[in-house]
PDB file of N, CA and C in Angstrom:
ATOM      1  N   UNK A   1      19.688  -5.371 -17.975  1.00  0.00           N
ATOM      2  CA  UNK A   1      18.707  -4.776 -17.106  1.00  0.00           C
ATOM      3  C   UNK A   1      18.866  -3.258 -17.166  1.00  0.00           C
ATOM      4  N   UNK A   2      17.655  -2.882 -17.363  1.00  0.00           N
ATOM      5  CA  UNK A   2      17.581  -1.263 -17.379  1.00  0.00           C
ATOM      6  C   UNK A   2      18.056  -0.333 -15.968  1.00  0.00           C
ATOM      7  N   UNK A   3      18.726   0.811 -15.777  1.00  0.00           N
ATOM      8  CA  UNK A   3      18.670   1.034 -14.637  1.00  0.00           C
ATOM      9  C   UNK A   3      18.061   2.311 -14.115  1.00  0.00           C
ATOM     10  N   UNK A   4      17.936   2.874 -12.884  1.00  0.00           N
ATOM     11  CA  UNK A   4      17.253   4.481 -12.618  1.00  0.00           C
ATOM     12  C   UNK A   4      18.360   4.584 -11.670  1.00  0.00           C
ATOM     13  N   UNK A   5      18.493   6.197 -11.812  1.00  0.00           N
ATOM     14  CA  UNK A   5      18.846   6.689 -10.178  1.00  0.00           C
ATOM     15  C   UNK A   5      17.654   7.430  -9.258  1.00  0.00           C
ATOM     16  N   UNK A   6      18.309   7.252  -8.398  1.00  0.00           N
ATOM     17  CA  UNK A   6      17.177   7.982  -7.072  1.00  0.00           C
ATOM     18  C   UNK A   6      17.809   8.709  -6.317  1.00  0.00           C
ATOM     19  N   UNK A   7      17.552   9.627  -5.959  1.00  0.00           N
ATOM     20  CA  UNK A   7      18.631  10.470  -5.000  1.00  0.00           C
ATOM     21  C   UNK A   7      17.343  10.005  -3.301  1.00  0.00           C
ATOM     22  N   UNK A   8      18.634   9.740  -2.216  1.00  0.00           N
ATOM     23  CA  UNK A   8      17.847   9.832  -1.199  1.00  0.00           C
ATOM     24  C   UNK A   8      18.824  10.607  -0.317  1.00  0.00           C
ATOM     25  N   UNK A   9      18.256  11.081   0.750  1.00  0.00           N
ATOM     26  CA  UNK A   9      18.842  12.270   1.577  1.00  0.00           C
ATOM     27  C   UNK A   9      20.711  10.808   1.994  1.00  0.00           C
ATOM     28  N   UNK A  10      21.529  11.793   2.232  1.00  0.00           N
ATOM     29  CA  UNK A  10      22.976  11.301   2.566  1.00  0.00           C
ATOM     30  C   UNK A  10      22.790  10.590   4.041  1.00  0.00           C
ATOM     31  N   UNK A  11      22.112  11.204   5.296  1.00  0.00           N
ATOM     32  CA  UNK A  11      21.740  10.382   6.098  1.00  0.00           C
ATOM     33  C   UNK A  11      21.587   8.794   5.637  1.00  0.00           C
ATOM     34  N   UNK A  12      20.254   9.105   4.798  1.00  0.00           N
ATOM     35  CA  UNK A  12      20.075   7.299   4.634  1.00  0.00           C
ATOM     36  C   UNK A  12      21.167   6.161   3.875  1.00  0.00           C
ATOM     37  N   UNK A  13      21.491   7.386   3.287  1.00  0.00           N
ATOM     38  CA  UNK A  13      22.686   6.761   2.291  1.00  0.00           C
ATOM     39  C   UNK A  13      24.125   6.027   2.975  1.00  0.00           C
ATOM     40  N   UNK A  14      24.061   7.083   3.657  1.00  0.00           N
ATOM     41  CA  UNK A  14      25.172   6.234   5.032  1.00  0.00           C
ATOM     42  C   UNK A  14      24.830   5.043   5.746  1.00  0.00           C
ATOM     43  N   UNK A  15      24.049   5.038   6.123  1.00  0.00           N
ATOM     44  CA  UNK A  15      23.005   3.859   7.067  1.00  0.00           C
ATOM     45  C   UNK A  15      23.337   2.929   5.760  1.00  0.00           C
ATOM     46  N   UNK A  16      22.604   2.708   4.781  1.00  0.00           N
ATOM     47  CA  UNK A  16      22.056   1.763   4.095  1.00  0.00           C
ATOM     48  C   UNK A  16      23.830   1.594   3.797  1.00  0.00           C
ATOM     49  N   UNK A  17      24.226   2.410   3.605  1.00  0.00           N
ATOM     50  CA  UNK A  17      26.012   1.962   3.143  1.00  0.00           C
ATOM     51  C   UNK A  17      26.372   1.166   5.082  1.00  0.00           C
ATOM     52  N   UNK A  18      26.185   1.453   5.990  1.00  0.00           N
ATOM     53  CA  UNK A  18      26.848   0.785   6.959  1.00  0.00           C
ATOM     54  C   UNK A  18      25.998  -0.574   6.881  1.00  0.00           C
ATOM     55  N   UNK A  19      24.545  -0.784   6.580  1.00  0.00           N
ATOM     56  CA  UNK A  19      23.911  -2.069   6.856  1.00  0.00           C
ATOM     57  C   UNK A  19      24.332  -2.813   5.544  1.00  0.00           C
ATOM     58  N   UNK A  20      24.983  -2.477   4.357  1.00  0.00           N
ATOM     59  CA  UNK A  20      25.202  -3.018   3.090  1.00  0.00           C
ATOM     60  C   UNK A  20      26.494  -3.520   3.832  1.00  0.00           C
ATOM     61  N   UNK A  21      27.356  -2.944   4.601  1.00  0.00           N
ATOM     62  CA  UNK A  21      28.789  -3.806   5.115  1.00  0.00           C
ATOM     63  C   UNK A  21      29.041  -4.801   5.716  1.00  0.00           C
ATOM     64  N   UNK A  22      27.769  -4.391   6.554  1.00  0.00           N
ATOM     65  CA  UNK A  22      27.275  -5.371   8.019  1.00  0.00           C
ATOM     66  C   UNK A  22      27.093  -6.285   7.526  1.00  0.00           C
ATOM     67  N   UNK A  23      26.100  -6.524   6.326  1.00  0.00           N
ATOM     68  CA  UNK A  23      25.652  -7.541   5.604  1.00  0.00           C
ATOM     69  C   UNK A  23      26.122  -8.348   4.737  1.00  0.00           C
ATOM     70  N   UNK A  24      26.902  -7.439   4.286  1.00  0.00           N
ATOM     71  CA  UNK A  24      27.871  -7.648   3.072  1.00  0.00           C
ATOM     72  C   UNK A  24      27.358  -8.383   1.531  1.00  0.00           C
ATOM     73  N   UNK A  25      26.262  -7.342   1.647  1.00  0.00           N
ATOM     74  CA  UNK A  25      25.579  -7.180   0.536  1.00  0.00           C
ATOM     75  C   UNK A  25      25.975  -5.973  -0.435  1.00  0.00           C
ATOM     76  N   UNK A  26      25.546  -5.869  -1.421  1.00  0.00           N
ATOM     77  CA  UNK A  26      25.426  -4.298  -2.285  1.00  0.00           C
ATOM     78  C   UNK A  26      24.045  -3.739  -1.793  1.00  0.00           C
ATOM     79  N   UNK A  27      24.200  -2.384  -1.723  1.00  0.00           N
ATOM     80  CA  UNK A  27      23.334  -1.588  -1.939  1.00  0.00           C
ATOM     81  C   UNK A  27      22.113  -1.845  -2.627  1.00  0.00           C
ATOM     82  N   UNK A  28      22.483  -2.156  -3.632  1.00  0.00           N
ATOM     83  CA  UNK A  28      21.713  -2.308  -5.095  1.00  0.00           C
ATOM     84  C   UNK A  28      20.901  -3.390  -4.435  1.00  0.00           C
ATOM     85  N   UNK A  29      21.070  -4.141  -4.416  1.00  0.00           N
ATOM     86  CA  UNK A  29      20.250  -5.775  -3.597  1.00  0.00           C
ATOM     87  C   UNK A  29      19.639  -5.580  -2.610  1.00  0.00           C
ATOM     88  N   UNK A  30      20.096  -4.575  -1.589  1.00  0.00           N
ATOM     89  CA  UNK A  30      19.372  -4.169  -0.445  1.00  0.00           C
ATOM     90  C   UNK A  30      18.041  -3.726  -1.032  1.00  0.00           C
ATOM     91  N   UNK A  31      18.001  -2.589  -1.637  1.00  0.00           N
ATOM     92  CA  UNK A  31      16.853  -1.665  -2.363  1.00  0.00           C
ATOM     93  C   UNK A  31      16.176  -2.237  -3.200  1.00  0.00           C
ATOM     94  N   UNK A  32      16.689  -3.225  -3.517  1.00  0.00           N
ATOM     95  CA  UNK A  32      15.352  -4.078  -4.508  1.00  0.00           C
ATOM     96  C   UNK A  32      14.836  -4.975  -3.867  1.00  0.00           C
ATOM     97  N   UNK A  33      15.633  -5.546  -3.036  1.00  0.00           N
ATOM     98  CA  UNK A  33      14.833  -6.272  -2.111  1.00  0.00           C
ATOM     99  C   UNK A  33      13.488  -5.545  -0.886  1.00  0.00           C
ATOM    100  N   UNK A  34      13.989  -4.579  -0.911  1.00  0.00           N
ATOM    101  CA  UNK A  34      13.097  -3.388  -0.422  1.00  0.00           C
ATOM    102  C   UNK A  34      11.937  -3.073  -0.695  1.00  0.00           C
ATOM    103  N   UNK A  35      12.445  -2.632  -2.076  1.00  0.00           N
ATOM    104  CA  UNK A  35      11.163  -2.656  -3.094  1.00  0.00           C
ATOM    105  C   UNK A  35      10.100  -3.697  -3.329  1.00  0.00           C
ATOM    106  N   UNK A  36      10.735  -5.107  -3.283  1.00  0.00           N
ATOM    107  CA  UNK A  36      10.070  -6.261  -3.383  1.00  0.00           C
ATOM    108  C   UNK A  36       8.661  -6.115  -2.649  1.00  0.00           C
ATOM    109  N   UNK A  37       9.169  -5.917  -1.390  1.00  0.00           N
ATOM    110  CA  UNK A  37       8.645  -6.085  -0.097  1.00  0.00           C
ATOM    111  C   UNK A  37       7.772  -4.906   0.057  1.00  0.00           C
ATOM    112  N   UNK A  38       8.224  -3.908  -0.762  1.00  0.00           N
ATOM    113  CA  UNK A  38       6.754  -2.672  -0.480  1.00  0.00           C
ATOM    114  C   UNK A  38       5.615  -3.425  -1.246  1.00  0.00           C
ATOM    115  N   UNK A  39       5.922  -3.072  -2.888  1.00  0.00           N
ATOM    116  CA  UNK A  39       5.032  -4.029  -3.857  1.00  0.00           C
ATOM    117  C   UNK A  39       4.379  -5.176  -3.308  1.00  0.00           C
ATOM    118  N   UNK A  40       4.818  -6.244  -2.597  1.00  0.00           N
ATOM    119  CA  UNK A  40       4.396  -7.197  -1.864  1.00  0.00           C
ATOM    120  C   UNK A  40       3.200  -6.735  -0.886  1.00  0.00           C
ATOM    121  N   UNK A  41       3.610  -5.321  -0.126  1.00  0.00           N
ATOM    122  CA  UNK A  41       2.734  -5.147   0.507  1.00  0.00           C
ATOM    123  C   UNK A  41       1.298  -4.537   0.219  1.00  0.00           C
ATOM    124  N   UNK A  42       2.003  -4.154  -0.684  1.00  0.00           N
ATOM    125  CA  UNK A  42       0.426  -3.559  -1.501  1.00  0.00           C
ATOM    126  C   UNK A  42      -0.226  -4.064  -2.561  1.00  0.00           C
ATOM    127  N   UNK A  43       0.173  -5.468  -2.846  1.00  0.00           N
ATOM    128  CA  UNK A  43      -0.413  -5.943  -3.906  1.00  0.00           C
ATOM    129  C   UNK A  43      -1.968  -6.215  -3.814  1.00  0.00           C
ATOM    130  N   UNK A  44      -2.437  -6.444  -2.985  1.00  0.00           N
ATOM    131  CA  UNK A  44      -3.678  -6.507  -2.116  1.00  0.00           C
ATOM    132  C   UNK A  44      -4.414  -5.408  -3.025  1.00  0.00           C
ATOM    133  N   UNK A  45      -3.718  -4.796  -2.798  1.00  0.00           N
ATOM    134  CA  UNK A  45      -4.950  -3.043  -2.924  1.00  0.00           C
ATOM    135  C   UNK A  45      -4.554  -2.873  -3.997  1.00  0.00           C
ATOM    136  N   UNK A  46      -3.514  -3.116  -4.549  1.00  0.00           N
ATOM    137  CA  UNK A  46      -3.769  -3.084  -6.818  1.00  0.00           C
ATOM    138  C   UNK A  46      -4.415  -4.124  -6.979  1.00  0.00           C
ATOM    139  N   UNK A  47      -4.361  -5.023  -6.729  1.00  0.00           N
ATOM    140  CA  UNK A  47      -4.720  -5.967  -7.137  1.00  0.00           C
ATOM    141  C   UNK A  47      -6.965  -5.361  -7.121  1.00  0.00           C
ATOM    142  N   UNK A  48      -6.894  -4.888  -6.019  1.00  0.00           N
ATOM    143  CA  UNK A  48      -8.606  -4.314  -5.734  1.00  0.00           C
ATOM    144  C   UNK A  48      -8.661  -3.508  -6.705  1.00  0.00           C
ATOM    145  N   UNK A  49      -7.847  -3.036  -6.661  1.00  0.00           N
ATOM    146  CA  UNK A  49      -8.269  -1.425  -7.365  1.00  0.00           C
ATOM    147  C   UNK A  49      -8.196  -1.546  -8.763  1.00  0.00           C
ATOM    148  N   UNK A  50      -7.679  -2.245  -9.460  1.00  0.00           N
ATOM    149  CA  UNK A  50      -7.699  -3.256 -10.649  1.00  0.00           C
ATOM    150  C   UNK A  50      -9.579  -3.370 -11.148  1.00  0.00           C
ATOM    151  N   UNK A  51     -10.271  -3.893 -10.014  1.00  0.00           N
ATOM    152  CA  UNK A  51     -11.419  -4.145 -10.397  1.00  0.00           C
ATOM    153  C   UNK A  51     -11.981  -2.806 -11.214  1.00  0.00           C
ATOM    154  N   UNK A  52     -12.739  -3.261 -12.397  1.00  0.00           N
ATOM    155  CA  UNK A  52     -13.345  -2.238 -12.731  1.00  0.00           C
ATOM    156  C   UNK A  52     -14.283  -1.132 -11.968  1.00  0.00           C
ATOM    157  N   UNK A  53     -14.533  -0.374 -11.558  1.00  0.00           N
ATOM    158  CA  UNK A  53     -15.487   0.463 -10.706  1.00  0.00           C
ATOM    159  C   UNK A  53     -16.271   0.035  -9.389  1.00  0.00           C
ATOM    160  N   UNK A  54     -14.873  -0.441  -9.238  1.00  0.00           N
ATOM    161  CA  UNK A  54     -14.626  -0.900  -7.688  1.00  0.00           C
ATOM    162  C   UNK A  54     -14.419   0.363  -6.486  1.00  0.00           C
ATOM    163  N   UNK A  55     -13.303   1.373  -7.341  1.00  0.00           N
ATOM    164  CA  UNK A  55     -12.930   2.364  -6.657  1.00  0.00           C
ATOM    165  C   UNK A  55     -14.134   3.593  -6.533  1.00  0.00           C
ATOM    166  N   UNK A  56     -14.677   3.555  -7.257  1.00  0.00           N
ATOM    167  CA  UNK A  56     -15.698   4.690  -7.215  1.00  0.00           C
ATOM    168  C   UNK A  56     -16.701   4.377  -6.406  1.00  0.00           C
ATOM    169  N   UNK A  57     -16.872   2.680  -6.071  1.00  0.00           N
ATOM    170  CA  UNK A  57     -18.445   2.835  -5.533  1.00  0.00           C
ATOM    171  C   UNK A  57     -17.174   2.635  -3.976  1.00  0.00           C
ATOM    172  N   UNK A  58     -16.433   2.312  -3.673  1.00  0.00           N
ATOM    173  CA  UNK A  58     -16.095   2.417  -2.560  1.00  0.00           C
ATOM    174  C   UNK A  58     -15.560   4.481  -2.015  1.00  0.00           C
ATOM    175  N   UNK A  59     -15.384   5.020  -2.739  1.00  0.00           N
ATOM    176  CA  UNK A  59     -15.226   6.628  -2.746  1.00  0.00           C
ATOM    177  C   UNK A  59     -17.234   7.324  -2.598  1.00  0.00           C
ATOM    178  N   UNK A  60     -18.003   6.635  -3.199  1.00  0.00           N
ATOM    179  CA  UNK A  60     -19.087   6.765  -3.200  1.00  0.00           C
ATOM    180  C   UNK A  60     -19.608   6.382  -1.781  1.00  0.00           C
ATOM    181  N   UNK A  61     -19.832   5.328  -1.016  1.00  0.00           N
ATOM    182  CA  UNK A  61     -19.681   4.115   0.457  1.00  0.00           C
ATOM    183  C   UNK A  61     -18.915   5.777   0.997  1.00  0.00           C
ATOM    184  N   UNK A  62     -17.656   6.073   0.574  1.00  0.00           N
ATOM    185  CA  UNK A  62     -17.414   6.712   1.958  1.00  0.00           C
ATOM    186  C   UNK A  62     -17.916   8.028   2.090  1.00  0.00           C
ATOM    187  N   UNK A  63     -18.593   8.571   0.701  1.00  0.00           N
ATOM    188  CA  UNK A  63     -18.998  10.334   0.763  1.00  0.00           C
ATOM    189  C   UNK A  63     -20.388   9.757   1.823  1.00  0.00           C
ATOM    190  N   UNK A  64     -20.973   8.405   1.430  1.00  0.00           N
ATOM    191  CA  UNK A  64     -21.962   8.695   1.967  1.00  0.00           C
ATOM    192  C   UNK A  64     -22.061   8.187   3.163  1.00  0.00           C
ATOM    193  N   UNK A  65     -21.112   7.398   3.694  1.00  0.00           N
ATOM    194  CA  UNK A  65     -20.818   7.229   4.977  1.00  0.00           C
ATOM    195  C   UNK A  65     -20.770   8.992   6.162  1.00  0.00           C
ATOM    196  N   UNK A  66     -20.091   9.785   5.345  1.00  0.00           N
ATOM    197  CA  UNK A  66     -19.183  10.910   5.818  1.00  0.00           C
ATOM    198  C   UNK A  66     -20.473  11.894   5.852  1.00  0.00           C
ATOM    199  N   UNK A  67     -21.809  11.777   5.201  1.00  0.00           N
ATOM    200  CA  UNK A  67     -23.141  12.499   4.897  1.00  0.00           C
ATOM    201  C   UNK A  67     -23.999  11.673   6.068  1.00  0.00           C
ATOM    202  N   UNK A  68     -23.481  10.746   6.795  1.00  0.00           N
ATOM    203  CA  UNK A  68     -24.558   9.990   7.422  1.00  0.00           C
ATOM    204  C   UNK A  68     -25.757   9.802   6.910  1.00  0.00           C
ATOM    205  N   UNK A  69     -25.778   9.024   5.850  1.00  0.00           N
ATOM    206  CA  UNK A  69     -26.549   8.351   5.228  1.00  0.00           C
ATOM    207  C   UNK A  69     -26.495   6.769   5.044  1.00  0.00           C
ATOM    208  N   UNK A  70     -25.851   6.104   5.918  1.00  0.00           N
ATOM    209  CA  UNK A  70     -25.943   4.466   6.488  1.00  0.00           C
ATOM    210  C   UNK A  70     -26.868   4.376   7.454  1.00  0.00           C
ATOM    211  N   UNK A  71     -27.155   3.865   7.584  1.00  0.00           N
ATOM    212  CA  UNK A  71     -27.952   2.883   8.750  1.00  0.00           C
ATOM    213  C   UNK A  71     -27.127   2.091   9.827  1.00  0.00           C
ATOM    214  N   UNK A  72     -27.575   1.887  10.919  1.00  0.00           N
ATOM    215  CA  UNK A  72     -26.851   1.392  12.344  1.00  0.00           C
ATOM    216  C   UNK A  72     -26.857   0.207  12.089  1.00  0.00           C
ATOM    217  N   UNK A  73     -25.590  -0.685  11.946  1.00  0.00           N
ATOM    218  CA  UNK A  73     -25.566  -2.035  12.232  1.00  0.00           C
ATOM    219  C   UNK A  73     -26.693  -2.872  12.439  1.00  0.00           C
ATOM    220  N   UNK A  74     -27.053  -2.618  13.689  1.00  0.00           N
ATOM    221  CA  UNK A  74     -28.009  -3.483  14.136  1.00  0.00           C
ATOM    222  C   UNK A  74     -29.526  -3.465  13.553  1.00  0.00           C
ATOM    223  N   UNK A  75     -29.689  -2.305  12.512  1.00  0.00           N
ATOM    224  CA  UNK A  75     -30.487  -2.298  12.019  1.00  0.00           C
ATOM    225  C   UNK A  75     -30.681  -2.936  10.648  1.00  0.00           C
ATOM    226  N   UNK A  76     -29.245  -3.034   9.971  1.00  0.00           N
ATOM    227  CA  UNK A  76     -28.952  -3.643   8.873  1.00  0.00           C
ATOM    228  C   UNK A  76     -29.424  -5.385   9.211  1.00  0.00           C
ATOM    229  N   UNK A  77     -28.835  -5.512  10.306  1.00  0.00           N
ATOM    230  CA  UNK A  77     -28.748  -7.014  10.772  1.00  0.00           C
ATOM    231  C   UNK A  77     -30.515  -7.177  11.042  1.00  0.00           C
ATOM    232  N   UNK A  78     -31.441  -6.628  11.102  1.00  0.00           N
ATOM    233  CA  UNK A  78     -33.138  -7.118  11.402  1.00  0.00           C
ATOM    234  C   UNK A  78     -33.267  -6.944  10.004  1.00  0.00           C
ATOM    235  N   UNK A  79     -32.660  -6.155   8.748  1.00  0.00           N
ATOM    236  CA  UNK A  79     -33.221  -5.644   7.614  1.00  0.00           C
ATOM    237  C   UNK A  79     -33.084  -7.652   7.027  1.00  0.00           C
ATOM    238  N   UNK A  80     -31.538  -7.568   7.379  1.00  0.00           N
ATOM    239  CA  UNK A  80     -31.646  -9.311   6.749  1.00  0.00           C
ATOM    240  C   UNK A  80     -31.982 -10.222   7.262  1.00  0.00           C
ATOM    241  N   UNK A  81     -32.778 -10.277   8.643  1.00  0.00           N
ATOM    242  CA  UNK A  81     -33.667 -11.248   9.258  1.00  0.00           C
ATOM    243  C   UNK A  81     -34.694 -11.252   8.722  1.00  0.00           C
ATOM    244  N   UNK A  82     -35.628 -10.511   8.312  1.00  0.00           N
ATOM    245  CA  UNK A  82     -36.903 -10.406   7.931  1.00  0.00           C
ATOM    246  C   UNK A  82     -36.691 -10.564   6.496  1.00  0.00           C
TER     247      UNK A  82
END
């Protein structure tokens, strides 16, 4: 397995060294398991953003949201009644 370093401030480094004791885990296992769990959390939104020109028409939706150029809910909602 390939490896990286990361420098993080010594504060955290202490912590994560007292919860690695507590636990009596490594470090190393802590932080990837960490990692897991970010990736996990955002897989959602790669996974979207993946779509081809998905991102632009939603950047597009918000310039023109931000120009007030939508229409009021409730008006959308009679546009698809009729």
């Amino acid at each position: 397995m390939n490896t990286a370093t990361i420098r993080i401030p010594e504060e955290k480094k202490n912590l994560l060294k007292a919860i690695s004791s507590l636990e009596n885990k490594k470090m190393n296992d802590i932080i990837v398991e960490l990692i897991d769990e970010y990736v996990n959390r955002h897989k959602e939104t790669l996974e979207l953003l993946a779509i081809p020109g998905l991102y632009e028409k939603i950047m597009k939706a918000s310039k023109e949201f931000k120009e007030k150029k939508t229409i009021p809910l409730k008006d959308a909602r009679k546009k698809l009644e009729t």
